[in-house]
N, C-alpha and C. Protein backbone atom coordinates (compact mmCIF):
# COMPACT_ATOMS: atom_id res chain seq x y z
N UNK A 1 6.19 -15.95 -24.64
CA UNK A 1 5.14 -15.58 -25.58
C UNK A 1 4.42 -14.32 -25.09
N UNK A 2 4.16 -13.24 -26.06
CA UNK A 2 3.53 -12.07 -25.80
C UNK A 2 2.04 -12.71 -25.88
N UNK A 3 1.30 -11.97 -24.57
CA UNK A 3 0.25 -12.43 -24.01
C UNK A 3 -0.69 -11.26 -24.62
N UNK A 4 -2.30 -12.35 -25.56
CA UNK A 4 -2.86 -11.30 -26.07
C UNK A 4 -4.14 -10.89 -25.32
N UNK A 5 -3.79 -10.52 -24.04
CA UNK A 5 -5.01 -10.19 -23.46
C UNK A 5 -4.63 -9.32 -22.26
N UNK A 6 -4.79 -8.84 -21.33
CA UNK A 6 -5.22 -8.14 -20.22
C UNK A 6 -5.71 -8.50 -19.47
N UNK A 7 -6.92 -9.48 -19.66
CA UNK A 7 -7.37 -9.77 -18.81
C UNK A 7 -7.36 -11.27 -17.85
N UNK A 8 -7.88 -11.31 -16.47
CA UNK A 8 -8.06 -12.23 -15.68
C UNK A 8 -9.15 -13.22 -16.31
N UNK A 9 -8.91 -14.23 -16.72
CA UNK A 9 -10.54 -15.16 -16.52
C UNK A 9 -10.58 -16.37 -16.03
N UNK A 10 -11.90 -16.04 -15.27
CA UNK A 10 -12.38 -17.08 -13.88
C UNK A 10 -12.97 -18.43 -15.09
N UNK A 11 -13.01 -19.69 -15.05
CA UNK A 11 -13.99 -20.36 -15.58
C UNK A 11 -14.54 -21.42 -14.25
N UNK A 12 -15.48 -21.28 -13.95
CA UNK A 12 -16.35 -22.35 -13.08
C UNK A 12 -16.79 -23.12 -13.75
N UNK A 13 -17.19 -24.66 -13.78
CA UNK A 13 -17.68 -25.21 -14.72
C UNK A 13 -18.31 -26.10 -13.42
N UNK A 14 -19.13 -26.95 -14.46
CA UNK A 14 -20.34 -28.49 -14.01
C UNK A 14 -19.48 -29.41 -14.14
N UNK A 15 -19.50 -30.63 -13.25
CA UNK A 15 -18.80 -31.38 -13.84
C UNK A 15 -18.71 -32.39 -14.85
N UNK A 16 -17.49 -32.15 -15.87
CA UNK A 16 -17.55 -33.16 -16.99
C UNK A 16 -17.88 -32.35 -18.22
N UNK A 17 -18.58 -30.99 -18.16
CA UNK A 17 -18.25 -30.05 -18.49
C UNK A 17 -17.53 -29.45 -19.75
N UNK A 18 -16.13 -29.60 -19.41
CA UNK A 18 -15.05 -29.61 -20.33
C UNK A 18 -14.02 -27.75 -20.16
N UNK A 19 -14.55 -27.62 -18.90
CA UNK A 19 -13.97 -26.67 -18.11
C UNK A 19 -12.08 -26.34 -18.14
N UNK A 20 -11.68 -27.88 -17.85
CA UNK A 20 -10.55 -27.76 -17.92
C UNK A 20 -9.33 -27.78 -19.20
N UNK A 21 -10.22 -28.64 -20.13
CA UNK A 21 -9.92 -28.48 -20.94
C UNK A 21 -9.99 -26.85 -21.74
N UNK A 22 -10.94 -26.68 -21.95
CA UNK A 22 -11.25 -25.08 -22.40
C UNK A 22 -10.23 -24.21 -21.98
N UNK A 23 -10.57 -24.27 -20.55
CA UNK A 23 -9.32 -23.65 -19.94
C UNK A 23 -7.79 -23.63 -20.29
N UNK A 24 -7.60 -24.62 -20.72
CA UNK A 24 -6.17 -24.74 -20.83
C UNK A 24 -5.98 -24.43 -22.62
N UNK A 25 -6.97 -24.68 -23.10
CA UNK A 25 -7.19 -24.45 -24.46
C UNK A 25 -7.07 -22.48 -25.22
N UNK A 26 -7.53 -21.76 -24.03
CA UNK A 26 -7.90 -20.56 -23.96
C UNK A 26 -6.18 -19.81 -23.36
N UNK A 27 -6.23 -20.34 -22.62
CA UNK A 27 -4.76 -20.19 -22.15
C UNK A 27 -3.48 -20.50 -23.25
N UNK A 28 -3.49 -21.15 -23.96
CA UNK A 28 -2.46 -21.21 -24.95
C UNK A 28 -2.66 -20.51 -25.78
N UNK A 29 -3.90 -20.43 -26.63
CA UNK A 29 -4.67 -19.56 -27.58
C UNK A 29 -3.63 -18.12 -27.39
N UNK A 30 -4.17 -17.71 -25.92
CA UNK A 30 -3.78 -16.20 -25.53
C UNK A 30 -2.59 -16.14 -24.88
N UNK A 31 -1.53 -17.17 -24.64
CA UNK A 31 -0.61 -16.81 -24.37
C UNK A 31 -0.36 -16.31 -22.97
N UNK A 32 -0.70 -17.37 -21.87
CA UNK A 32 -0.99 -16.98 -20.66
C UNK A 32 -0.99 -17.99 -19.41
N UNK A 33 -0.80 -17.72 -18.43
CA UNK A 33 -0.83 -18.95 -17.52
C UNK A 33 -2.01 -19.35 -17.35
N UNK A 34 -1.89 -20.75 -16.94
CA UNK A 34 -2.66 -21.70 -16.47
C UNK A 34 -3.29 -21.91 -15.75
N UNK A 35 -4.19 -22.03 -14.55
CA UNK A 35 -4.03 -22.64 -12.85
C UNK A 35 -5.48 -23.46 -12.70
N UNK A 36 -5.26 -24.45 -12.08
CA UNK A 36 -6.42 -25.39 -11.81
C UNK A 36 -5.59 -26.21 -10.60
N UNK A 37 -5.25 -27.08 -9.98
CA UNK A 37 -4.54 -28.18 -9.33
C UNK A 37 -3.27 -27.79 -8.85
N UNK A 38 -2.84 -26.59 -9.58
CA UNK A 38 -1.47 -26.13 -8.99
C UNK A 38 -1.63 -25.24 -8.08
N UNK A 39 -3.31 -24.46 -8.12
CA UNK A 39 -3.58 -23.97 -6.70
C UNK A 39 -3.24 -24.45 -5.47
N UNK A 40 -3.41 -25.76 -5.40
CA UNK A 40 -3.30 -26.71 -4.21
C UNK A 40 -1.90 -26.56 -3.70
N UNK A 41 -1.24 -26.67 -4.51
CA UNK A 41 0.15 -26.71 -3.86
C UNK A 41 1.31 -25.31 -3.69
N UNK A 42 0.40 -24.68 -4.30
CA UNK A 42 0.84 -23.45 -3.54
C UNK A 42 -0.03 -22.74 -2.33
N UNK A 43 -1.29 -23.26 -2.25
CA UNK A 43 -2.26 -23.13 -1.14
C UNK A 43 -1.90 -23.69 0.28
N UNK A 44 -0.71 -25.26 -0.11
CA UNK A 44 0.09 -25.72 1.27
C UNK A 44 1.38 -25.16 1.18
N UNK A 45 2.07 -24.61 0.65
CA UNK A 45 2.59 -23.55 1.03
C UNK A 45 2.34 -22.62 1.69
N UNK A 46 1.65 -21.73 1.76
CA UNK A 46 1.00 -20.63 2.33
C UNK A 46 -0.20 -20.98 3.46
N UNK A 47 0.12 -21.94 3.79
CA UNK A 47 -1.00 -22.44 5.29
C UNK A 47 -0.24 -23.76 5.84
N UNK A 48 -0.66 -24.15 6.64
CA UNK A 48 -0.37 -25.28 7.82
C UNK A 48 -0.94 -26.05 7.28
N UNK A 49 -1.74 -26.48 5.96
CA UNK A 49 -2.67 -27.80 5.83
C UNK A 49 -1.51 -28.08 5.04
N UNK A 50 -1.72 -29.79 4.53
CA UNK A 50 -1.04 -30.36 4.00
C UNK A 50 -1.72 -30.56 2.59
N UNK A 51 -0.71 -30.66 1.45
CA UNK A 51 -1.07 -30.53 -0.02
C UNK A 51 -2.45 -31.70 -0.45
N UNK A 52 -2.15 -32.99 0.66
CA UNK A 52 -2.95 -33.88 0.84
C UNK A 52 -4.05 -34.01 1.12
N UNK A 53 -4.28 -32.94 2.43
CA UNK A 53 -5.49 -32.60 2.80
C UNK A 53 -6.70 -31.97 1.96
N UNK A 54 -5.67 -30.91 1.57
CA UNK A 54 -6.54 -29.53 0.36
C UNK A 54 -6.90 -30.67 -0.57
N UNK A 55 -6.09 -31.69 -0.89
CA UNK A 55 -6.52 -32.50 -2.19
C UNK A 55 -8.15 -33.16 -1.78
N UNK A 56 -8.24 -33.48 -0.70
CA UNK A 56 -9.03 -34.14 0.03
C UNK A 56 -10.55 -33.72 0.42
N UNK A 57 -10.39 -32.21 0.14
CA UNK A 57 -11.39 -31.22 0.51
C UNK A 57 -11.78 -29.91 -0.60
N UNK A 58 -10.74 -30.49 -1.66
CA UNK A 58 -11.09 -29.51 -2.66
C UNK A 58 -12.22 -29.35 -3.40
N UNK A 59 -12.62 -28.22 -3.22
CA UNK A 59 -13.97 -27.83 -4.28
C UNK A 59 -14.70 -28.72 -3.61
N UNK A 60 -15.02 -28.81 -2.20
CA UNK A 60 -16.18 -29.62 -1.20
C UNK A 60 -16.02 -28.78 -0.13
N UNK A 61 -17.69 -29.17 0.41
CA UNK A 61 -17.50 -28.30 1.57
C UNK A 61 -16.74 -28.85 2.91
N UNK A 62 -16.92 -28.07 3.70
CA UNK A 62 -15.75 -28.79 4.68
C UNK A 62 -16.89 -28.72 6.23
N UNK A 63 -16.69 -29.58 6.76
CA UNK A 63 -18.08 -29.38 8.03
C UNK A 63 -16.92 -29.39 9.28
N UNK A 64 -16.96 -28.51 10.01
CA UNK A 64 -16.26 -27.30 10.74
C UNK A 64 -16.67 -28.47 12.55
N UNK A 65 -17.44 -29.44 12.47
CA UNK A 65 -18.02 -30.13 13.29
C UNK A 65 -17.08 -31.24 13.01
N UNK A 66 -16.63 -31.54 12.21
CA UNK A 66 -15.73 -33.20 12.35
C UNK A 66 -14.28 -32.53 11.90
N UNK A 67 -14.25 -31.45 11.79
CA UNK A 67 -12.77 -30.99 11.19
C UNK A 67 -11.89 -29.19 11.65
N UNK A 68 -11.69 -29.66 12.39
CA UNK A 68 -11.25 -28.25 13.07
C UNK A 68 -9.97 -27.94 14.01
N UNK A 69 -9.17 -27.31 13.49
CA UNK A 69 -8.15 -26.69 13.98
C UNK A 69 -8.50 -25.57 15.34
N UNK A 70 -8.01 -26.35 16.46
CA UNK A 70 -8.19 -25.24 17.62
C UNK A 70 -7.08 -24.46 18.09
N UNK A 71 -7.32 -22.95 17.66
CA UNK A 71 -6.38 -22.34 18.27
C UNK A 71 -7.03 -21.34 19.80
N UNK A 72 -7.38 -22.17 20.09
CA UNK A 72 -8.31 -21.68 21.45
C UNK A 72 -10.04 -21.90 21.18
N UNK A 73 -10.50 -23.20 20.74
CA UNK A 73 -11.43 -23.24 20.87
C UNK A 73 -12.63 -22.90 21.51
N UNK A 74 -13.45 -21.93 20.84
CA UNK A 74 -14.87 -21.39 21.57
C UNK A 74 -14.31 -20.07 22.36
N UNK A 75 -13.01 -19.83 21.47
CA UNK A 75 -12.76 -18.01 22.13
C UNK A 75 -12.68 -17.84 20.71
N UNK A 76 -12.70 -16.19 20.58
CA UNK A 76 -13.01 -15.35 19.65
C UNK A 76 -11.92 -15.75 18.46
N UNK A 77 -10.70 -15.92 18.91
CA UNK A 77 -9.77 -16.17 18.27
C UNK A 77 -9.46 -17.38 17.41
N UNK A 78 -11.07 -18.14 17.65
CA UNK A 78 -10.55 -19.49 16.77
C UNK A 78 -10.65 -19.53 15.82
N UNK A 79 -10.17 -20.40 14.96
CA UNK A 79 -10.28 -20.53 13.31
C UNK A 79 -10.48 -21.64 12.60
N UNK A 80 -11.07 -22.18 12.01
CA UNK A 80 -11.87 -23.40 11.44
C UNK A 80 -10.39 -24.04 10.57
N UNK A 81 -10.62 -24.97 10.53
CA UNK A 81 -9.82 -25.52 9.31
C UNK A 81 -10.26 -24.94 7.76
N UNK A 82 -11.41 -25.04 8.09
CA UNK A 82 -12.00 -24.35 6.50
C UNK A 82 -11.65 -23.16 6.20
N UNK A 83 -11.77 -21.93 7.17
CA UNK A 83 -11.02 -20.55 6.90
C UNK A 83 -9.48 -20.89 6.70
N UNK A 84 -9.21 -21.34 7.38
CA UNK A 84 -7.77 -21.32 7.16
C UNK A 84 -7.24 -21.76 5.65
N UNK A 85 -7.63 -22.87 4.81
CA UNK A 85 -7.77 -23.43 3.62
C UNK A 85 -8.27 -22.19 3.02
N UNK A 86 -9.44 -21.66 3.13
CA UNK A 86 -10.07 -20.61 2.33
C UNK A 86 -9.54 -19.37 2.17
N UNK A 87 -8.60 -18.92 3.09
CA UNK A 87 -7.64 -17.76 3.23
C UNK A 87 -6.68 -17.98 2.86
N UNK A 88 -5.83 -19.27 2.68
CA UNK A 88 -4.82 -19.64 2.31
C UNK A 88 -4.73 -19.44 0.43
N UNK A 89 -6.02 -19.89 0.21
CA UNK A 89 -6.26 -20.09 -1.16
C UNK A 89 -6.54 -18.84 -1.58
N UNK A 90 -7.75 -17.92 -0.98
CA UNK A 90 -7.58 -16.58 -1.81
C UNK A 90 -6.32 -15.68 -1.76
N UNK A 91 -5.21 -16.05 -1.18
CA UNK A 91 -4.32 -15.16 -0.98
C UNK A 91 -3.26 -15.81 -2.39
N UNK A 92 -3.45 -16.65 -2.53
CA UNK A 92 -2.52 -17.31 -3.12
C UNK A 92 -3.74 -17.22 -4.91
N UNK A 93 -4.58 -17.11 -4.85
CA UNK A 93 -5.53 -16.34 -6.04
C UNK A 93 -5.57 -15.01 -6.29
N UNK A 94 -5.08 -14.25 -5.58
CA UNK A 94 -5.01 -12.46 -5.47
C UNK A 94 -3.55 -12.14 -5.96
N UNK A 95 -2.50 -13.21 -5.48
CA UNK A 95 -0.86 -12.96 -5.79
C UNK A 95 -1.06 -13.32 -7.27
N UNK A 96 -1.95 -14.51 -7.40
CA UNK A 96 -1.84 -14.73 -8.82
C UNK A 96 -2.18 -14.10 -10.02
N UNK A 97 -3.20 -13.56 -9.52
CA UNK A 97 -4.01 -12.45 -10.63
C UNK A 97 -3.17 -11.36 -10.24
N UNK A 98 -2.38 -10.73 -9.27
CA UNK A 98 -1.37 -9.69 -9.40
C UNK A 98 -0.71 -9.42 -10.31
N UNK A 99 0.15 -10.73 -11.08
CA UNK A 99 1.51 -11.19 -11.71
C UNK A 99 0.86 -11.20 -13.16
N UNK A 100 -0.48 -10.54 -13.35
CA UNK A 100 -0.79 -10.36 -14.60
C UNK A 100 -1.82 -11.52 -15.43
N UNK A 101 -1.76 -11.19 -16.44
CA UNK A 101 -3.49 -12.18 -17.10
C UNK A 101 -3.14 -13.52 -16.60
N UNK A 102 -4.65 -14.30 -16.69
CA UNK A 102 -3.87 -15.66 -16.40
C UNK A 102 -5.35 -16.31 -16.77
N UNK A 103 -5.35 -17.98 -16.56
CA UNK A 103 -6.88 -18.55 -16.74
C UNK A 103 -6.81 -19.46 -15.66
N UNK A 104 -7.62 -19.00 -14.71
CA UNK A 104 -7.79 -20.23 -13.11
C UNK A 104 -9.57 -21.05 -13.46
N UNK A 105 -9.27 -21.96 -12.98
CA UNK A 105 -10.25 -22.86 -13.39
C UNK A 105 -10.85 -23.01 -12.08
N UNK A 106 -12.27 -23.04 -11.13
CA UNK A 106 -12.65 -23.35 -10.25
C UNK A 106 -12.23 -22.65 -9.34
N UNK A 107 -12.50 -23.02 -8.13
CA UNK A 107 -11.63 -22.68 -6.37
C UNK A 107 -12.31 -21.26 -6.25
N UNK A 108 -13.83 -21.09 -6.61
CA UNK A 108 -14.52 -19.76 -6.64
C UNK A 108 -13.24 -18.48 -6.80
N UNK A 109 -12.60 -18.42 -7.94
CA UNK A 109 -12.03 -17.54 -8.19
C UNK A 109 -12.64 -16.21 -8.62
N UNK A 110 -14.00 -16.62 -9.41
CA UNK A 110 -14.24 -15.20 -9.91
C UNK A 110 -15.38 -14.62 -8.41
N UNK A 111 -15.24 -15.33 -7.49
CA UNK A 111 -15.92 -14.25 -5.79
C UNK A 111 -15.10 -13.68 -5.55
N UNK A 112 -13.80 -14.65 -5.37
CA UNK A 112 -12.69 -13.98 -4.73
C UNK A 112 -11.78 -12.93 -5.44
N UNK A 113 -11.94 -12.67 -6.93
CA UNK A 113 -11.94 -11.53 -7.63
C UNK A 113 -12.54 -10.55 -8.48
N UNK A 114 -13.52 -10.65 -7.65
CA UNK A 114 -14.75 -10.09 -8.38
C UNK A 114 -14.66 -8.62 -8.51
N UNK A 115 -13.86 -7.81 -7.43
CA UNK A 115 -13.48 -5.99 -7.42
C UNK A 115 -12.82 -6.13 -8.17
N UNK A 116 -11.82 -6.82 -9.36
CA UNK A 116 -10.72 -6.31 -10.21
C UNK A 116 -11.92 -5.69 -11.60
N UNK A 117 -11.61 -4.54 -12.27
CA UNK A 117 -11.50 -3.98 -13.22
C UNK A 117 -11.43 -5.18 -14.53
N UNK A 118 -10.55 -6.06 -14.43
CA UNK A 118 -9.68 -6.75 -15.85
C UNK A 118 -10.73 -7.84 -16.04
N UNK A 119 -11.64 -8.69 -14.95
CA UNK A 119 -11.75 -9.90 -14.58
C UNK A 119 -12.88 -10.07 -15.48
N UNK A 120 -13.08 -11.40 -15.99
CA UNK A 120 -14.03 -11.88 -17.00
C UNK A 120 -14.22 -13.24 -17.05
N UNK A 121 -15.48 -13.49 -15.88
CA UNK A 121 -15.78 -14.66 -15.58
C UNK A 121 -16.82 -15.32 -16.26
N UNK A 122 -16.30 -16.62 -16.25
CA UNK A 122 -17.38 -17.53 -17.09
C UNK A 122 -17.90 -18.51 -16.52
N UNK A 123 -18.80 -19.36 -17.18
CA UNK A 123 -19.19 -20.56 -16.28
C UNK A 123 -19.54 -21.45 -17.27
N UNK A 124 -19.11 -22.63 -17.31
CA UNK A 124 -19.16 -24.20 -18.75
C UNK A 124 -20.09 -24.85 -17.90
N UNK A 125 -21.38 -25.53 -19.18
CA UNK A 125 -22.45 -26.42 -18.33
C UNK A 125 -22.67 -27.36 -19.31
N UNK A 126 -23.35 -28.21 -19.13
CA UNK A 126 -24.39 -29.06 -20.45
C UNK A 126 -25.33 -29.83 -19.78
N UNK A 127 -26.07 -30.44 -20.06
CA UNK A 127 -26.96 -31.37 -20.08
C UNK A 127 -25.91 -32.67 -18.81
N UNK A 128 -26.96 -33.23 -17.49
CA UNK A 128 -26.83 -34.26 -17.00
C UNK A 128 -26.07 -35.58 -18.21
N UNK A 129 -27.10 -35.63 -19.07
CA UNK A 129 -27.31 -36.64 -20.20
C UNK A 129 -25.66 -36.31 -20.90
N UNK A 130 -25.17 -35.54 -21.22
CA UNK A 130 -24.00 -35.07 -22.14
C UNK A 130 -22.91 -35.23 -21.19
N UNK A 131 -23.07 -34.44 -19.88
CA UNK A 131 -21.81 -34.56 -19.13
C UNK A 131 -21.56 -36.33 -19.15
N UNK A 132 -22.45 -36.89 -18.62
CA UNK A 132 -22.37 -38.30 -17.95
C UNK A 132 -21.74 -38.86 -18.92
N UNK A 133 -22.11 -38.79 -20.33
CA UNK A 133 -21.60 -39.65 -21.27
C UNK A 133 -19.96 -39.14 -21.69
N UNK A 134 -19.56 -37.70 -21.08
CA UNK A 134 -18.25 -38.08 -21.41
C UNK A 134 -17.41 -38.50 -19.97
N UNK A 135 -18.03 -38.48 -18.92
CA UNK A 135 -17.56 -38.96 -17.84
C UNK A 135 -17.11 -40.55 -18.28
N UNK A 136 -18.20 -41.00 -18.94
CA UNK A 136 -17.97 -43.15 -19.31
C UNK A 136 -17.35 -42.92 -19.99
N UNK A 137 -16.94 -41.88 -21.13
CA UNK A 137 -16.04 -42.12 -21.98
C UNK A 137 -14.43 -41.79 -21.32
N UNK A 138 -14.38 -40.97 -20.42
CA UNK A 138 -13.19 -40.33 -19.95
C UNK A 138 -12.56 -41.64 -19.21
N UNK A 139 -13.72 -41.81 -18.03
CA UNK A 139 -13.17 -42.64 -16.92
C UNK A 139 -13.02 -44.09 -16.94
N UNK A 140 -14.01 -44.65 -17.88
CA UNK A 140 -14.59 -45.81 -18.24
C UNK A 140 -15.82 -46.12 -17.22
N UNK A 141 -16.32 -45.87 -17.18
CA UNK A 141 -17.81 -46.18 -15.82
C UNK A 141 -18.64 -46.51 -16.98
N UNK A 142 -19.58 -47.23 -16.17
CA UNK A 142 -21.04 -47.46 -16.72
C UNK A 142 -21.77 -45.84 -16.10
N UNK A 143 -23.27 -46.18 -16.91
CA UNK A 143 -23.70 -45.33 -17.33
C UNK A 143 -24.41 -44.59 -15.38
N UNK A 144 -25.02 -45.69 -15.19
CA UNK A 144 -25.11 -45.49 -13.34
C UNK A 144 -24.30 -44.78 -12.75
N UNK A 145 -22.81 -45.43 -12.73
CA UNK A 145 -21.80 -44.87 -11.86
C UNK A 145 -21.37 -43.45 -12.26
N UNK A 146 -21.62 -43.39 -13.97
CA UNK A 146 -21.33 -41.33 -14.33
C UNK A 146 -22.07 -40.73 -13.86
N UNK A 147 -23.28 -41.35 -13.88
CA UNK A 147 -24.37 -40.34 -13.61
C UNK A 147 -24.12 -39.94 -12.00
N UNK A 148 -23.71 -41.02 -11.39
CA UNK A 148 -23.96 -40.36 -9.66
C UNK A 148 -22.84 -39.77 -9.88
N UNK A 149 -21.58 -40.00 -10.16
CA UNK A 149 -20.57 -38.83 -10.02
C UNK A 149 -20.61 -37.58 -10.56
N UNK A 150 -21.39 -37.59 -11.62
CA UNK A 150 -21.48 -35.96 -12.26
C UNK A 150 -22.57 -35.12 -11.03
N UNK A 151 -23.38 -35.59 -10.48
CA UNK A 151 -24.31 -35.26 -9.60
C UNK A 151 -23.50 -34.76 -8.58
N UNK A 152 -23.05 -35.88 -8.28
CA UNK A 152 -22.61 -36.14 -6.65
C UNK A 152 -21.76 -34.67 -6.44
N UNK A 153 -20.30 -34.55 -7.58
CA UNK A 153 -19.31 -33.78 -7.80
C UNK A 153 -20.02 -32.32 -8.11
N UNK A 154 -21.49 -32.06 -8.57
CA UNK A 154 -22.08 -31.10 -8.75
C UNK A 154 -22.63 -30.41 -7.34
N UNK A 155 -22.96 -31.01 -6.58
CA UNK A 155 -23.27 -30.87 -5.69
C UNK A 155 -22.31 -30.34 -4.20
N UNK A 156 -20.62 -31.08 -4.62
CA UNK A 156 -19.76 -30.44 -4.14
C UNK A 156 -19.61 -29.61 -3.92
N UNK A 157 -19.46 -29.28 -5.51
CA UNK A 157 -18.56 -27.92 -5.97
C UNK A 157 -19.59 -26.78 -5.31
N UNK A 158 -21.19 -26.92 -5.63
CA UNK A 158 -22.05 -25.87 -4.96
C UNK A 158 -21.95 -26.00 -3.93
N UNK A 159 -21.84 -26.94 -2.62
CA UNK A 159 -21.91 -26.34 -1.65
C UNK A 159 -20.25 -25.55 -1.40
N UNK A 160 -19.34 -26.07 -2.01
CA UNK A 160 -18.15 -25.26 -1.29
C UNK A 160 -18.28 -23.86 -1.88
N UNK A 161 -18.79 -23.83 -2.86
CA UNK A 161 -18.85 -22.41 -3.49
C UNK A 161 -19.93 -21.49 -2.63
N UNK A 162 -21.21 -21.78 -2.24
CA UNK A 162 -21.50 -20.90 -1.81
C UNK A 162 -22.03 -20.97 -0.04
N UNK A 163 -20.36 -21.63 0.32
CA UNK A 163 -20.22 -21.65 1.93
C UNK A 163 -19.68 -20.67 2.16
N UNK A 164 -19.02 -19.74 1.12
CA UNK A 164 -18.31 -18.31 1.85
C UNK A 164 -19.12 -17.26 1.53
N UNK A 165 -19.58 -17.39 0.45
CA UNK A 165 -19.97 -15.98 0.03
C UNK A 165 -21.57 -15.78 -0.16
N UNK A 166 -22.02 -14.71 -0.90
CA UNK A 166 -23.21 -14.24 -1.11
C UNK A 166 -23.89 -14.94 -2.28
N UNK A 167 -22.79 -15.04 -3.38
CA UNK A 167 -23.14 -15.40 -4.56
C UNK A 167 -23.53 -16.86 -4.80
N UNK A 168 -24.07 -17.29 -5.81
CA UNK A 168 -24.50 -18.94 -5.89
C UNK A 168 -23.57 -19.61 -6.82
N UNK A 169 -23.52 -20.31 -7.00
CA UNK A 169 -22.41 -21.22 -8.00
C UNK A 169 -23.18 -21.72 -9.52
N UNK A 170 -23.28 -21.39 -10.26
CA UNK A 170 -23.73 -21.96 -11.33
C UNK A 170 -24.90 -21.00 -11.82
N UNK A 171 -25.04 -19.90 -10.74
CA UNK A 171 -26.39 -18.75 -11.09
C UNK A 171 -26.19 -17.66 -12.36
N UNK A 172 -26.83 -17.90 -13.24
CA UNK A 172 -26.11 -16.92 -14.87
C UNK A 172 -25.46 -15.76 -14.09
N UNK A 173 -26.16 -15.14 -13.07
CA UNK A 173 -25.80 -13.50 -13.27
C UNK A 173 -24.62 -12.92 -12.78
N UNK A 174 -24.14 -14.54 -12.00
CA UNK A 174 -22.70 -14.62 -11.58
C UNK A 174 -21.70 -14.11 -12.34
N UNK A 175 -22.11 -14.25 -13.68
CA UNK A 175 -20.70 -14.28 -14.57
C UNK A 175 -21.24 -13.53 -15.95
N UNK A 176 -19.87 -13.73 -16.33
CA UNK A 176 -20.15 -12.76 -17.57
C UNK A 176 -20.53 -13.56 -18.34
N UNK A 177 -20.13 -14.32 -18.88
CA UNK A 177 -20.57 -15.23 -20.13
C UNK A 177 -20.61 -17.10 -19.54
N UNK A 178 -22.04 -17.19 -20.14
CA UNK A 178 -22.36 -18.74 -19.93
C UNK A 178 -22.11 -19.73 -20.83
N UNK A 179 -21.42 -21.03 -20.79
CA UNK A 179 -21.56 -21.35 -22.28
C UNK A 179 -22.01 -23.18 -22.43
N UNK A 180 -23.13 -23.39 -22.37
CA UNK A 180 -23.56 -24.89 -22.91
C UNK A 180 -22.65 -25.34 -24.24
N UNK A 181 -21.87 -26.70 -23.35
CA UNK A 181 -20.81 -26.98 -24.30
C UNK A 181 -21.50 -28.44 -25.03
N UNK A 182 -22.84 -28.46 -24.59
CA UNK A 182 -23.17 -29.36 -25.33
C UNK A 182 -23.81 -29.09 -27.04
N UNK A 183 -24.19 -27.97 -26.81
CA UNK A 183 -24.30 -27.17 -28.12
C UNK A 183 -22.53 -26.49 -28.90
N UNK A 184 -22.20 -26.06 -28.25
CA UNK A 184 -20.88 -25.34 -28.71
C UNK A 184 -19.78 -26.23 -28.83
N UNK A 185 -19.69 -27.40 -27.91
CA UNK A 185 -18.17 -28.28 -28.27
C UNK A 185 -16.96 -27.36 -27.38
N UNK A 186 -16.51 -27.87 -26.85
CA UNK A 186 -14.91 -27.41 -26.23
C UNK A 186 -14.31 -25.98 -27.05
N UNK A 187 -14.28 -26.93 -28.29
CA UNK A 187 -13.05 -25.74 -29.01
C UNK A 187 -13.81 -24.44 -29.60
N UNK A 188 -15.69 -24.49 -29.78
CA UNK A 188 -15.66 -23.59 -30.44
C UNK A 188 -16.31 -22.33 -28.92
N UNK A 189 -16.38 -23.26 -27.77
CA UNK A 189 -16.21 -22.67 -26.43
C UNK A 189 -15.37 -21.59 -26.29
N UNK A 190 -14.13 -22.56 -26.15
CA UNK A 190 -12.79 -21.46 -25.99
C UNK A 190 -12.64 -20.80 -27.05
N UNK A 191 -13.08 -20.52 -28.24
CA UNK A 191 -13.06 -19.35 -29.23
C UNK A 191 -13.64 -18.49 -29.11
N UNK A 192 -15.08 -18.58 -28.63
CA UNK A 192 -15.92 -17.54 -27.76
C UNK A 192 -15.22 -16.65 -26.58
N UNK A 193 -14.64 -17.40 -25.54
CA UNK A 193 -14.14 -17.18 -24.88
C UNK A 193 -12.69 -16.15 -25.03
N UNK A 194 -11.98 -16.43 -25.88
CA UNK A 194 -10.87 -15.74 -26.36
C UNK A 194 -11.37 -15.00 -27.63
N UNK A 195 -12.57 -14.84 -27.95
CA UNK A 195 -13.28 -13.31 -29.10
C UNK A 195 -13.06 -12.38 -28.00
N UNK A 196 -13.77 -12.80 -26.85
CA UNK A 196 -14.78 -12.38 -26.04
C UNK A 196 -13.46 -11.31 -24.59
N UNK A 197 -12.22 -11.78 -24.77
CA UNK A 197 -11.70 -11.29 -23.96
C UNK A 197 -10.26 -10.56 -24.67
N UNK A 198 -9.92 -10.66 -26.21
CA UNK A 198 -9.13 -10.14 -26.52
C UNK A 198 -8.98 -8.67 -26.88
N UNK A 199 -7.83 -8.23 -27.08
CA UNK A 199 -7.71 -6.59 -26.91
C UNK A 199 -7.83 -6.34 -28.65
């Protein structure tokens, strides 16, 4: 399929959100690859961690005190388990956005491509109250158990996001376009989204 866009787009989302969906929604729309979860396994490819591990630590922060790879510990030369994961992954996010447009979901893609020219990052949010309720509807939970996971998983994703870099995770000025999907709905999301980036 001839791809109607040019460009790269990052989507970060809250969780429950509807991030991934959008994503993948926007991606067919325009005729373009995919990436969310398949990062992972090309991320253990390209590093010594195991596909298991990254699963284990994804989009969380990683504490460098209970988890660490010594390649000469406490000399200059050492390297955290977390860099190593984090280098593994932007390298394998830089090859990807190489190979032309695409839609990556999460894994602070739009930090780690933030110098490209093409790139057009977004960020999906709604209401505690909205996410939670499609969390019970998705997962089946009561209303308690969504609520701590939409939190809990919110709280993740920010600290892994802004353990490398300068930028904050969920801060408007991060990105190009914001979009409360509790007002907009998924689909008329990703229509915004694909106005908003086509040639």
């Amino acid at each position: 399929m001839y791809a109607k866009t040019s460009k790269i787009i990052t989507i970060g989302r809250s969780f429950g959100a509807g991030g991934k969906t959008i994503g993948k929604k926007v991606a067919e729309i325009l005729g373009i690859p995919y990436y969310d979860s398949e990062l992972l396994r090309e991320t253990a490819k390209n590093s010594a961690l195991s596909e298991k591990y990254l699963e284990s630590v994804d989009e969380k922060e990683i504490n460098d005190a209970v988890l660490y790879m010594s390649v000469g510990f406490l000399r200059p030369e050492y390297t955290s388990v977390r860099q190593i994961a984090a280098n593994a992954q932007r390298e394998v996010i830089e090859k990807i956005a190489s190979e032309g447009p695409c839609v990556i979901v999460g894994r602070r893609a739009n930090e780690v491509l933030r110098e490209r020219k093409n790139l057009v990052s977004v960020f999906v949010t709604a209401s505690v109250e909205y996410r939670t309720k499609r969390i019970m509807e998705r997962e089946g939970l009561d209303e308690k158990a969504a609520r701590k996971k939409v939190i809990k998983a919110d709280k993740e994703r920010a600290a892994y996001y802004n353990q490398f870099g300068d930028t904050k995770w969920g801060y408007a000025a991060t990105y190009d376009l914001c979009i409360n999907t509790e007002t907009f709905g998924d689909e008329k999301a990703a229509e915004l989204i694909v106005r908003l980036v086509s040639n």
